[in-house]
C-alpha atoms as a PDB file:
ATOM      1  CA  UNK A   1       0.000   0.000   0.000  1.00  0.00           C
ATOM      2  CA  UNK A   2       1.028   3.408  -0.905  1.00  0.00           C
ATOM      3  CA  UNK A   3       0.356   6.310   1.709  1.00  0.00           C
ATOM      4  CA  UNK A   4       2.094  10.038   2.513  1.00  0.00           C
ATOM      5  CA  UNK A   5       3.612  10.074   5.231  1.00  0.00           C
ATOM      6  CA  UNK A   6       4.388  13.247   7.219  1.00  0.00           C
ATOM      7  CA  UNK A   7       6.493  13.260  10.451  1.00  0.00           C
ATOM      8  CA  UNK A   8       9.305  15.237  12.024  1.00  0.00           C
ATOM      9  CA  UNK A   9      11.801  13.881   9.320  1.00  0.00           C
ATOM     10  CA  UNK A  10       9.221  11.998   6.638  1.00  0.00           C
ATOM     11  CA  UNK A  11       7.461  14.079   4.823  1.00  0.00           C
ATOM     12  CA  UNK A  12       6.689  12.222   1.527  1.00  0.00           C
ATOM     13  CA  UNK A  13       4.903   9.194  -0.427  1.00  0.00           C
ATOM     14  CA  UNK A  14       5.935   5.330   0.670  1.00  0.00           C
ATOM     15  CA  UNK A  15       5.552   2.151   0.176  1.00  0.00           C
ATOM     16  CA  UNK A  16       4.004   0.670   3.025  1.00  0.00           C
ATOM     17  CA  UNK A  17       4.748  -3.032   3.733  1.00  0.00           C
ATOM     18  CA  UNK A  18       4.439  -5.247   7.085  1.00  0.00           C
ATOM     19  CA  UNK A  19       6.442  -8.026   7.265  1.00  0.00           C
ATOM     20  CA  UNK A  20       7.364 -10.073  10.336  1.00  0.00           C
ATOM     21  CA  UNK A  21      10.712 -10.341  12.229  1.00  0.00           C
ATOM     22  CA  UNK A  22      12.941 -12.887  12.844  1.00  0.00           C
ATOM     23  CA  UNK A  23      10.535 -14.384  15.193  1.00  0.00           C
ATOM     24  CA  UNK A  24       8.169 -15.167  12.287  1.00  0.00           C
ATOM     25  CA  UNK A  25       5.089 -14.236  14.352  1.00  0.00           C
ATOM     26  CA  UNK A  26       5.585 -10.224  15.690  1.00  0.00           C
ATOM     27  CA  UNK A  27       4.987  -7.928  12.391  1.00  0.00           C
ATOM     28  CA  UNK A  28       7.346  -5.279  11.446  1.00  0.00           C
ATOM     29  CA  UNK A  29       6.332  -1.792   9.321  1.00  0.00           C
ATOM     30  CA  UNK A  30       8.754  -1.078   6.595  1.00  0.00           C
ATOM     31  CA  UNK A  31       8.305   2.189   4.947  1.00  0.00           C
ATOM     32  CA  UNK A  32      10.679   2.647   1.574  1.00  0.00           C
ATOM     33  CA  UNK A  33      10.406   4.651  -1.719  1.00  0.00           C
ATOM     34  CA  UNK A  34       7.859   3.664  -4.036  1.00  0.00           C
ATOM     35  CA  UNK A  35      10.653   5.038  -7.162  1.00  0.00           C
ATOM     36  CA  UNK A  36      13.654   2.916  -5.883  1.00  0.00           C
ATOM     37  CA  UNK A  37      12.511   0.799  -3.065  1.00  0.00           C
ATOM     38  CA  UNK A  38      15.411   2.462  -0.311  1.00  0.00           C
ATOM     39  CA  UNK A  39      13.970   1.894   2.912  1.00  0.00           C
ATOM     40  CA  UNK A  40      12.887   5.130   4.506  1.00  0.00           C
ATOM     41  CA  UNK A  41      12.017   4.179   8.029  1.00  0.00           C
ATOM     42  CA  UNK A  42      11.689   1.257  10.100  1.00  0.00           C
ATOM     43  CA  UNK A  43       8.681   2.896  12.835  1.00  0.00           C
ATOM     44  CA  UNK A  44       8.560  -0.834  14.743  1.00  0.00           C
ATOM     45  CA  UNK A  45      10.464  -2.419  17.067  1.00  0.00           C
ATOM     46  CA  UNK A  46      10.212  -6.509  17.993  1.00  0.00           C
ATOM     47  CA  UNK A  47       8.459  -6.897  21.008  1.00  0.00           C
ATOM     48  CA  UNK A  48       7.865 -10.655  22.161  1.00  0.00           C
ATOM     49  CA  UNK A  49       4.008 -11.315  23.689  1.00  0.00           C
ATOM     50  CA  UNK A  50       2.113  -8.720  21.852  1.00  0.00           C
ATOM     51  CA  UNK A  51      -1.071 -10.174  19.487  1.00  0.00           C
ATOM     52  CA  UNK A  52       0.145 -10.621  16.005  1.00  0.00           C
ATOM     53  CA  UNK A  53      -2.257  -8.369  14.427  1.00  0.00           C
ATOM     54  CA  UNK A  54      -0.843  -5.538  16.448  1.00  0.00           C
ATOM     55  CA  UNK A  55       2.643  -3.130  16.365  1.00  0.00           C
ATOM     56  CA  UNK A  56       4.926  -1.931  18.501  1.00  0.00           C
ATOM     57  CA  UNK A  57       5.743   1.700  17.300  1.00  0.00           C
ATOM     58  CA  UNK A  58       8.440   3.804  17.932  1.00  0.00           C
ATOM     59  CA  UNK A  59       8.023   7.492  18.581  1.00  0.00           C
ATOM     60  CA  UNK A  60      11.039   8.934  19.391  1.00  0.00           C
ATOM     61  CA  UNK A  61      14.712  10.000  17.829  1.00  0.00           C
ATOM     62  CA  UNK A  62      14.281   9.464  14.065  1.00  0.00           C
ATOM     63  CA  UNK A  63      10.670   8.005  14.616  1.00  0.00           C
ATOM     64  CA  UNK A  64       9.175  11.293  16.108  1.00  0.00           C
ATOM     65  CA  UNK A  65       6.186  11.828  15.332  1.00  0.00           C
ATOM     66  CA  UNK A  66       5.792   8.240  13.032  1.00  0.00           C
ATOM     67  CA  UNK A  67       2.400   7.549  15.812  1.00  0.00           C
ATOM     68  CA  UNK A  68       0.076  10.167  14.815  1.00  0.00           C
ATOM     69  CA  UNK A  69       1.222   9.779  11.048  1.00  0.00           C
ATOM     70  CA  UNK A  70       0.908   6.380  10.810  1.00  0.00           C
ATOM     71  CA  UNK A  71      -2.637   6.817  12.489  1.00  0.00           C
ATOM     72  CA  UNK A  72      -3.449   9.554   9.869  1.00  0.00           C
ATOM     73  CA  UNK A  73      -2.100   7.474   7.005  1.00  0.00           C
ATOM     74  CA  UNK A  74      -4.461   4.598   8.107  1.00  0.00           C
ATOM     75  CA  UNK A  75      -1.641   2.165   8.449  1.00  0.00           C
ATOM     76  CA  UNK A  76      -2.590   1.499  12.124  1.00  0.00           C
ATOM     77  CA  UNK A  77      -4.953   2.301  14.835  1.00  0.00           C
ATOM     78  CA  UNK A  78      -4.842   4.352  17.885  1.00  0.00           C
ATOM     79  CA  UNK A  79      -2.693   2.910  20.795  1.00  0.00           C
ATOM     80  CA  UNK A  80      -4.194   0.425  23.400  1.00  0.00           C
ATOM     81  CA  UNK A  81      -1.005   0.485  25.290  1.00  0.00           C
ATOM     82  CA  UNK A  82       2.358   1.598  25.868  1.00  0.00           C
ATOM     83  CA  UNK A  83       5.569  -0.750  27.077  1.00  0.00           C
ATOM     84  CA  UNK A  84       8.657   0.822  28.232  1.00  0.00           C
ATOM     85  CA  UNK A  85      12.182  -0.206  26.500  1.00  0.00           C
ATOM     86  CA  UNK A  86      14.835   0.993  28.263  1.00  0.00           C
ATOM     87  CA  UNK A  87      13.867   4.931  28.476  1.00  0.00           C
ATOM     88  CA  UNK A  88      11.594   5.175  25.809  1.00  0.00           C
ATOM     89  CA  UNK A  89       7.825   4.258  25.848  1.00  0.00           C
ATOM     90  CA  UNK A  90       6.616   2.453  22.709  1.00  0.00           C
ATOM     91  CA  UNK A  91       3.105   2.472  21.619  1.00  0.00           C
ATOM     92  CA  UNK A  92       1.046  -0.608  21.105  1.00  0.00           C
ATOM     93  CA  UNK A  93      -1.717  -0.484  18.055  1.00  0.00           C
ATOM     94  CA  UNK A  94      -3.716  -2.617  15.888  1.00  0.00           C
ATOM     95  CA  UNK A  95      -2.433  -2.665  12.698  1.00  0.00           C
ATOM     96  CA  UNK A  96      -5.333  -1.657   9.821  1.00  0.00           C
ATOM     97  CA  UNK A  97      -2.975  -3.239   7.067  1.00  0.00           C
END
């Protein structure tokens, strides 16, 4: 799926694609240029125990503001939950995709 997506540091069209991590169950957003396919940003991170229809997004450094964009680009839905890594907070949502 193709969507804009407009952030602190993304502000364009992508190529949307969830795949899964190493784990083979927990799904992982990719977001890359439609034109070349360069990956653009990586808004998940791999969190063990979380339903497999649902994300854990990263909101922070390079990721600011991927939550609200990725919520206004219909890739996911509003957050149900947060779990702390390390110092950071990430955001657990349904994925729509």
């Amino acid at each position: 799926m193709k969507a804009h997506i407009r952030s602190k540091y993304v502000d364009e069209e992508c190529e949307v694609t969830v795949r899964t991590y190493q784990d083979g169950v927990t799904p992982a957003i990719i977001l890359s240029d439609p034109q070349t396919g360069e990956q653009i940003s990586h808004p998940t991170a791999c969190v063990p125990g979380i339903p497999s229809s649902h994300v854990a997004v990263k909101n922070y450094a390079e990721n600011e503001g991927m939550l609200p964009a990725l919520i206004s680009a219909s890739v996911i839905d509003e957050a149900i939950g947060t779990i702390a890594s390390g110092r950071v907070l990430l955001y657990v949502c349904p994925l729509k995709v």
